[in-house]
PDB file of N, CA and C in Angstrom:
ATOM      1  N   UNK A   1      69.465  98.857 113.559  1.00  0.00           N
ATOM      2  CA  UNK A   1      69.487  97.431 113.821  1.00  0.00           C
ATOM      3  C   UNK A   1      68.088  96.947 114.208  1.00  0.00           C
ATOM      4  N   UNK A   2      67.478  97.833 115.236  1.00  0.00           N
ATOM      5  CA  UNK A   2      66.159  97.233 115.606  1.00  0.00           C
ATOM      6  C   UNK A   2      65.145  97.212 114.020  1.00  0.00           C
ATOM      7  N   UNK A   3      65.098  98.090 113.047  1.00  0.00           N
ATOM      8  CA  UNK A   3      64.415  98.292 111.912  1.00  0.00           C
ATOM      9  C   UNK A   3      65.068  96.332 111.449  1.00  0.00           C
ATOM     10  N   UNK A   4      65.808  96.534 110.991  1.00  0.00           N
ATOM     11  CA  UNK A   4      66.301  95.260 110.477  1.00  0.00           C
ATOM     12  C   UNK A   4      65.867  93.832 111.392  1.00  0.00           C
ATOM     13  N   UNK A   5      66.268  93.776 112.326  1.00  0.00           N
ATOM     14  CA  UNK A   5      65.381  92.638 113.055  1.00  0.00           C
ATOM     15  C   UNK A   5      64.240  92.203 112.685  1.00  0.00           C
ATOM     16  N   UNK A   6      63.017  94.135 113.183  1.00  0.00           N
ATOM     17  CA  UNK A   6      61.621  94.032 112.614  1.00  0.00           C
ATOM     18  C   UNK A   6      61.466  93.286 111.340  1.00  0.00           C
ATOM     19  N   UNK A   7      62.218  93.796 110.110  1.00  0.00           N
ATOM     20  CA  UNK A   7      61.906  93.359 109.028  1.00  0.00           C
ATOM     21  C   UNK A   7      61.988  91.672 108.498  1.00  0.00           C
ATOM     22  N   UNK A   8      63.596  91.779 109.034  1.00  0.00           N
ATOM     23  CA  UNK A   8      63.925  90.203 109.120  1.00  0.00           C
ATOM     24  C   UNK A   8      62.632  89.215 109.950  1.00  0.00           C
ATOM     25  N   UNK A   9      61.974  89.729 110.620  1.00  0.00           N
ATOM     26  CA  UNK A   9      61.315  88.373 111.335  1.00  0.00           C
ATOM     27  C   UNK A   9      60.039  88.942 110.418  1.00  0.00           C
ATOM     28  N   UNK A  10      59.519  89.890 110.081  1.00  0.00           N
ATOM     29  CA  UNK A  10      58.206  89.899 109.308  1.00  0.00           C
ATOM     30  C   UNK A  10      58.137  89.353 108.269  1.00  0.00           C
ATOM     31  N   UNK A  11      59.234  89.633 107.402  1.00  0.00           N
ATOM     32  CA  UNK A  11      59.116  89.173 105.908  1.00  0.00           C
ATOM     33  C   UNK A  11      59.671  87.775 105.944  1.00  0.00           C
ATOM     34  N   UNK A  12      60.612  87.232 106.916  1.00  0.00           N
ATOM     35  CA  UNK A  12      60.849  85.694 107.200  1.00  0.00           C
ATOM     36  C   UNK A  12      62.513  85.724 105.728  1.00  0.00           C
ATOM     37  N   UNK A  13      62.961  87.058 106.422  1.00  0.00           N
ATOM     38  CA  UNK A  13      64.004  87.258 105.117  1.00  0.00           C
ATOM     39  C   UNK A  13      65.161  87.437 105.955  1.00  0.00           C
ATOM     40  N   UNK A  14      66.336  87.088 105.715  1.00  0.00           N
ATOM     41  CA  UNK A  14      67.903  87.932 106.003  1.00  0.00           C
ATOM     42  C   UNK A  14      68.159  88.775 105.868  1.00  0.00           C
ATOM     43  N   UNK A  15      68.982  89.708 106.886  1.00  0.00           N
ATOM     44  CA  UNK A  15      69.135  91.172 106.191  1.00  0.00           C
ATOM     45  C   UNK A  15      70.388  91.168 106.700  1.00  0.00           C
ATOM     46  N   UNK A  16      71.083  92.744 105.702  1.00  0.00           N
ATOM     47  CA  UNK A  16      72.483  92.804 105.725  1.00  0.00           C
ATOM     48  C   UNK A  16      72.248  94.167 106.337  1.00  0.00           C
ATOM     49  N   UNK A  17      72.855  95.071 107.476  1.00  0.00           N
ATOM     50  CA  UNK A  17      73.175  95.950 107.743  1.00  0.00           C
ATOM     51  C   UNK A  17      74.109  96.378 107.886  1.00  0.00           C
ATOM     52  N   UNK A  18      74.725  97.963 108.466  1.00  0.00           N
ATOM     53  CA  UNK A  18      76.448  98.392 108.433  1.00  0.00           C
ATOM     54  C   UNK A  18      76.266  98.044 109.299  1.00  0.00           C
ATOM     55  N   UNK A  19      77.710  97.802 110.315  1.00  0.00           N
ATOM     56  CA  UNK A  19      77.898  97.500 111.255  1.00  0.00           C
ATOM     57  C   UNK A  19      78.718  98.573 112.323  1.00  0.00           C
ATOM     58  N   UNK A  20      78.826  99.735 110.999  1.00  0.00           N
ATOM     59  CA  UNK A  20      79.044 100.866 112.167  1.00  0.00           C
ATOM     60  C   UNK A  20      80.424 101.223 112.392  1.00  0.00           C
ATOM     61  N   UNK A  21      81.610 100.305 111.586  1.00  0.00           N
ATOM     62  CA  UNK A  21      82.773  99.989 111.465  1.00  0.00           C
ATOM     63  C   UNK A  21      83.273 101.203 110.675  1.00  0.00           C
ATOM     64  N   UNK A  22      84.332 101.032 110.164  1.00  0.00           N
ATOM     65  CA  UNK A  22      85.705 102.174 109.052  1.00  0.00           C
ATOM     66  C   UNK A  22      85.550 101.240 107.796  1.00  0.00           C
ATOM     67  N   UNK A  23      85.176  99.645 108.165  1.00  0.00           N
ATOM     68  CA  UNK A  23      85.416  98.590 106.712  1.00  0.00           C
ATOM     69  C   UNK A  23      84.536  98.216 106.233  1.00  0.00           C
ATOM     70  N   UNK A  24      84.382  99.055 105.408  1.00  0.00           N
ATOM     71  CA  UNK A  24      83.461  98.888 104.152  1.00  0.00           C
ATOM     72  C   UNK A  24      83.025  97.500 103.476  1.00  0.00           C
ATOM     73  N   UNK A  25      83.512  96.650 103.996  1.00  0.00           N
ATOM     74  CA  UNK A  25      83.236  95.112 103.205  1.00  0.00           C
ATOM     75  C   UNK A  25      82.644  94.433 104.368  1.00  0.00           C
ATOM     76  N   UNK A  26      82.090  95.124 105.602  1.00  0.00           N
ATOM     77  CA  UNK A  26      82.093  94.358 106.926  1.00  0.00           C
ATOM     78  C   UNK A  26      80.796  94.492 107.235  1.00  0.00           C
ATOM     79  N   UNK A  27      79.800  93.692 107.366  1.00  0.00           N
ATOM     80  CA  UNK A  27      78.411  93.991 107.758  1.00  0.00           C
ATOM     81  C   UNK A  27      78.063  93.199 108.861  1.00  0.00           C
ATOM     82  N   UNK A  28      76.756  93.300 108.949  1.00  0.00           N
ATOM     83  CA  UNK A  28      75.743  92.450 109.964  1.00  0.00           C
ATOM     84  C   UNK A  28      74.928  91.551 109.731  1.00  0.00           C
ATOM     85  N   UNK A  29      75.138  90.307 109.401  1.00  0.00           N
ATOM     86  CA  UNK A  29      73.833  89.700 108.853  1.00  0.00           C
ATOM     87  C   UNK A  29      72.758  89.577 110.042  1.00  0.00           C
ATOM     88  N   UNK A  30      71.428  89.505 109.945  1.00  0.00           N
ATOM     89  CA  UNK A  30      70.296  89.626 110.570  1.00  0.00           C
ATOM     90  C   UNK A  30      69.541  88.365 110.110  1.00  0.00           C
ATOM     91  N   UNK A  31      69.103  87.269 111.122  1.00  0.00           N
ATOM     92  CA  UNK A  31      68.447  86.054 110.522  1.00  0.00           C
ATOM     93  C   UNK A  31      67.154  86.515 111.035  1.00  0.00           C
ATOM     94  N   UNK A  32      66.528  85.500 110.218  1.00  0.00           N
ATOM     95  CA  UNK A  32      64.908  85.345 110.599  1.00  0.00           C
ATOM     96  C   UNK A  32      64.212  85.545 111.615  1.00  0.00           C
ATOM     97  N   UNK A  33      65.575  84.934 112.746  1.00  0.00           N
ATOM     98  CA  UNK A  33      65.036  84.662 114.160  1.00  0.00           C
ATOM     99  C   UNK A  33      65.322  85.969 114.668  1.00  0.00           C
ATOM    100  N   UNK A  34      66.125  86.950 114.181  1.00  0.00           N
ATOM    101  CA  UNK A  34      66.704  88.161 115.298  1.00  0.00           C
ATOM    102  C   UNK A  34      67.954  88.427 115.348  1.00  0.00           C
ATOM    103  N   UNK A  35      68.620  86.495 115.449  1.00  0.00           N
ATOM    104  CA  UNK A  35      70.100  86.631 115.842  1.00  0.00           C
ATOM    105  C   UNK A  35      70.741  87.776 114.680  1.00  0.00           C
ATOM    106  N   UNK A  36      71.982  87.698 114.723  1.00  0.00           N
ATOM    107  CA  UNK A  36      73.047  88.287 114.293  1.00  0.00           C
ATOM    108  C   UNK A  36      74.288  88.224 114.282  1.00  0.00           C
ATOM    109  N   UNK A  37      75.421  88.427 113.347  1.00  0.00           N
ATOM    110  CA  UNK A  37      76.624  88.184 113.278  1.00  0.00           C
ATOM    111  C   UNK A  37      77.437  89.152 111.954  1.00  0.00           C
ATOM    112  N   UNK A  38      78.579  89.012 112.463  1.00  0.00           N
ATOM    113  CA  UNK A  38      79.395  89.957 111.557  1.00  0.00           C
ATOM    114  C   UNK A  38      79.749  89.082 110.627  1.00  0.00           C
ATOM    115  N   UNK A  39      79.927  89.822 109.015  1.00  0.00           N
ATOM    116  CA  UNK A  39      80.212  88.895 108.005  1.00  0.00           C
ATOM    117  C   UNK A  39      80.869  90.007 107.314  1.00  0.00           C
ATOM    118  N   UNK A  40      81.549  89.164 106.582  1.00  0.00           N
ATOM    119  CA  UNK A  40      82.646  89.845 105.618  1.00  0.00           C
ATOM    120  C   UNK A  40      82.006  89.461 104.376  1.00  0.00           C
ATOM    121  N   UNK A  41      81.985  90.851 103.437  1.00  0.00           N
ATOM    122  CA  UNK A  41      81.895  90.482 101.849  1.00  0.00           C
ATOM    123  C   UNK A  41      82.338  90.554 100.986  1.00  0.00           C
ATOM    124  N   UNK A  42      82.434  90.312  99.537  1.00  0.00           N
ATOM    125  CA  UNK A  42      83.223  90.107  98.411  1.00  0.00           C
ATOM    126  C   UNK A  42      83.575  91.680  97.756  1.00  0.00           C
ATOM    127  N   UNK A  43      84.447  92.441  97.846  1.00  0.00           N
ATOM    128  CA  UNK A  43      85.062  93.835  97.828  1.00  0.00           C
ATOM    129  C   UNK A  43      84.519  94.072  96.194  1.00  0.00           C
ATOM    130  N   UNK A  44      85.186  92.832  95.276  1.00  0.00           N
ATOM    131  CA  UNK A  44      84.899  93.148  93.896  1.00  0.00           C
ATOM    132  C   UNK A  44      83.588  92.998  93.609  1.00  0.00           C
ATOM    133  N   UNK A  45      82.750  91.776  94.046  1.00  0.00           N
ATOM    134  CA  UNK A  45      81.004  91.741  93.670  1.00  0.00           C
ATOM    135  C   UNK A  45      80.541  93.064  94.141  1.00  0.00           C
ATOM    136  N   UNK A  46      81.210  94.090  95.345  1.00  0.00           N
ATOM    137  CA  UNK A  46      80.020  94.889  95.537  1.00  0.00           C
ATOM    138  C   UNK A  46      80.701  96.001  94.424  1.00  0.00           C
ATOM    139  N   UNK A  47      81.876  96.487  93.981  1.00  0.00           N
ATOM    140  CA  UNK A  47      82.105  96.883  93.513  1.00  0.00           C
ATOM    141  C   UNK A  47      81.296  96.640  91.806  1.00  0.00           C
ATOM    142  N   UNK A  48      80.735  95.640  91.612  1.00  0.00           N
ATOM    143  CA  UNK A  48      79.978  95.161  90.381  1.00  0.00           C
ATOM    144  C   UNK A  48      78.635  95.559  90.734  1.00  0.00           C
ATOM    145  N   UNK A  49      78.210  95.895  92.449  1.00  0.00           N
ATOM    146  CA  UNK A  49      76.795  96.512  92.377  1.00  0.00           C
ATOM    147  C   UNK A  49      76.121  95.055  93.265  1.00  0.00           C
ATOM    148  N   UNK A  50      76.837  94.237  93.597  1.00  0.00           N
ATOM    149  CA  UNK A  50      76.531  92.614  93.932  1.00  0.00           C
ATOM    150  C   UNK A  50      76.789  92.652  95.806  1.00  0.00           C
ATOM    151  N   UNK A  51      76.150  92.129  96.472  1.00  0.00           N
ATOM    152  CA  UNK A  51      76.065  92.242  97.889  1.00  0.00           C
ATOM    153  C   UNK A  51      76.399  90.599  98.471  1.00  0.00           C
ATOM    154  N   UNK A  52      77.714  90.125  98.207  1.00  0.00           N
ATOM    155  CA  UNK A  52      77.964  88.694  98.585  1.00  0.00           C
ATOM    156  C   UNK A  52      78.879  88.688  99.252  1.00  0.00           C
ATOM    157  N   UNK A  53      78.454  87.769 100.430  1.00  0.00           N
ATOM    158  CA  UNK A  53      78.786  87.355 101.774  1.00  0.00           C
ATOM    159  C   UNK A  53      80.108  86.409 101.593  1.00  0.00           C
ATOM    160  N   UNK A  54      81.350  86.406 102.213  1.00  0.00           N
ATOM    161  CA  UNK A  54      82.692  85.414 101.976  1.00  0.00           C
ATOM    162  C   UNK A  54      82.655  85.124 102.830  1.00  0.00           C
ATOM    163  N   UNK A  55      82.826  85.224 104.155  1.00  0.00           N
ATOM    164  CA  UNK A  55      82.370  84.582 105.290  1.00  0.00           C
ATOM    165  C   UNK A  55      81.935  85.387 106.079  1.00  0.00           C
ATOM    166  N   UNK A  56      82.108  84.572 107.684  1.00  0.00           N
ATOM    167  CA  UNK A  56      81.502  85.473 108.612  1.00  0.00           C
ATOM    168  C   UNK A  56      82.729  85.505 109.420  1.00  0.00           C
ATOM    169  N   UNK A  57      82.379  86.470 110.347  1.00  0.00           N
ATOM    170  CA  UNK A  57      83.602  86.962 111.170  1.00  0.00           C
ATOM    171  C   UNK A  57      83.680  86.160 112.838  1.00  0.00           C
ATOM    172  N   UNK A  58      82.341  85.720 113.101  1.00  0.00           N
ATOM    173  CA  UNK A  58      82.072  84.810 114.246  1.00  0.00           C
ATOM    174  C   UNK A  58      81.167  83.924 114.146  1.00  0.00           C
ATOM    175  N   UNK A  59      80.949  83.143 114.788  1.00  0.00           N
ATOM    176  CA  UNK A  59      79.884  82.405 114.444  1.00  0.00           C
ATOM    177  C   UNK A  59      78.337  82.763 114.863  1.00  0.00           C
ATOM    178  N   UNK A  60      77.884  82.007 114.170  1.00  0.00           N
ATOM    179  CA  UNK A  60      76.090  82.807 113.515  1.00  0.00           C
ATOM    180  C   UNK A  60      75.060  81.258 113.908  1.00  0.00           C
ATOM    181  N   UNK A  61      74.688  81.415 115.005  1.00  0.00           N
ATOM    182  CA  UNK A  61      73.526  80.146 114.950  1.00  0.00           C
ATOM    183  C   UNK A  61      72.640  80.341 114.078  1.00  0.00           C
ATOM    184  N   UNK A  62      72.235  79.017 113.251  1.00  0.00           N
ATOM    185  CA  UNK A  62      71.302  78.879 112.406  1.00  0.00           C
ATOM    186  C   UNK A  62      72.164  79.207 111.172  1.00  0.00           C
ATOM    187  N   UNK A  63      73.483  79.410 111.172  1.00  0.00           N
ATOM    188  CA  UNK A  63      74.350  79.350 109.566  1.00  0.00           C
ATOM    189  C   UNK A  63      75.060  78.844 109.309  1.00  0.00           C
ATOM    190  N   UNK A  64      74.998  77.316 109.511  1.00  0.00           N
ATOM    191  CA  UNK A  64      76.095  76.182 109.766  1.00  0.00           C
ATOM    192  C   UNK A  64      76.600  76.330 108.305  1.00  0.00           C
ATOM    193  N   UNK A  65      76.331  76.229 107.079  1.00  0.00           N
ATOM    194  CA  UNK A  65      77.083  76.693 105.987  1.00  0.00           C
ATOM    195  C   UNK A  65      78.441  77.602 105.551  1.00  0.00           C
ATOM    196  N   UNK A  66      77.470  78.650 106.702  1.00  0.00           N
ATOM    197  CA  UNK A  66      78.647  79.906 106.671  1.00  0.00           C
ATOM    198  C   UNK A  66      80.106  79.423 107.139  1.00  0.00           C
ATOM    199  N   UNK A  67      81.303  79.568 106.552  1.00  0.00           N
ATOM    200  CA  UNK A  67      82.813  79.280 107.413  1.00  0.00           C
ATOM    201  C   UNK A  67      82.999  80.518 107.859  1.00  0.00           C
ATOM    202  N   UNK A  68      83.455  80.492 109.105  1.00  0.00           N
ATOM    203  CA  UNK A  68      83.962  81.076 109.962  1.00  0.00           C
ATOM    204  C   UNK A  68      85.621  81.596 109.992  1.00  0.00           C
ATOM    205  N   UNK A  69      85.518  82.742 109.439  1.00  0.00           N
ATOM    206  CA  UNK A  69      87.370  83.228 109.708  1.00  0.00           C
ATOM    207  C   UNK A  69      87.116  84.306 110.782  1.00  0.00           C
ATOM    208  N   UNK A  70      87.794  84.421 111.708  1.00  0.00           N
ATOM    209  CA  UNK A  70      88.024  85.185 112.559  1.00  0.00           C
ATOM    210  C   UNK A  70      89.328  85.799 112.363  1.00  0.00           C
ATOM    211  N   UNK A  71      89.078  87.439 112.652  1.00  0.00           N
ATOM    212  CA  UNK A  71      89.861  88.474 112.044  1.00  0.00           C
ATOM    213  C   UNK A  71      91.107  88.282 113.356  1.00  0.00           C
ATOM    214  N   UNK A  72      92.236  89.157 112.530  1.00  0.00           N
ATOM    215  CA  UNK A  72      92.977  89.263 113.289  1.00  0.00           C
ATOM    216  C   UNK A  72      93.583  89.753 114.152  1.00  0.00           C
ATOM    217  N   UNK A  73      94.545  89.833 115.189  1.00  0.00           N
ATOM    218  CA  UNK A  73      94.227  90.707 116.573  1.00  0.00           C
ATOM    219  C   UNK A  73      94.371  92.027 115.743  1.00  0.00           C
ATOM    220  N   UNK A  74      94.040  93.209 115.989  1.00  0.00           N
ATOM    221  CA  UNK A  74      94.034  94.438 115.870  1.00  0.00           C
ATOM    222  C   UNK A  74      93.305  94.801 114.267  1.00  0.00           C
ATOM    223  N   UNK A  75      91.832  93.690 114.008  1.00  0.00           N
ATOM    224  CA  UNK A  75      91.335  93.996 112.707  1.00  0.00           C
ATOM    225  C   UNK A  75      90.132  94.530 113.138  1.00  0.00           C
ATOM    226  N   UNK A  76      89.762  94.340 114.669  1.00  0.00           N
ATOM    227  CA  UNK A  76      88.224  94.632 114.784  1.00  0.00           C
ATOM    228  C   UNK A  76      88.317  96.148 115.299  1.00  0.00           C
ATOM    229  N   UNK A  77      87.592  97.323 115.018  1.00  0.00           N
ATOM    230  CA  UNK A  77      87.605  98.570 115.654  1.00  0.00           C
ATOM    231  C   UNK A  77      86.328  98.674 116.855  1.00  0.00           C
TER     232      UNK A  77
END
């Protein structure tokens, strides 16, 4: 996570990391600034080799775009 931060604020880019979870479709997005948030992604795009974000799992300052679904009781490990 700290590698990803670094990178995210040097290159002025987003990054996706694992989040360390069992669910494979479940990451970390990493903004520009540092922050961070859990996001859920598209099972079939990555299965095509494609890394796309369906939503996020909480909310993410600075990603007012992003919709917000929050998982359900007994989805988070």
């Amino acid at each position: 996570m700290e590698l990803a931060v670094t990178l995210a604020r040097a290159f002025r880019v987003r990054a996706v990391v694992d989040d360390g979870s069992l669910h494979p479709d479940r990451w970390r997005l990493v903004r520009t600034d540092g922050s961070s948030g859990l996001v859920l992604t598209d099972e079939d795009a990555a299965a095509d080799g494609s890394l796309r974000i369906v939503h996020a799992l909480e909310p993410i300052g600075g990603e007012p775009d992003l919709t917000v679904v929050r998982p359900s009781d007994g989805a988070d490990d």
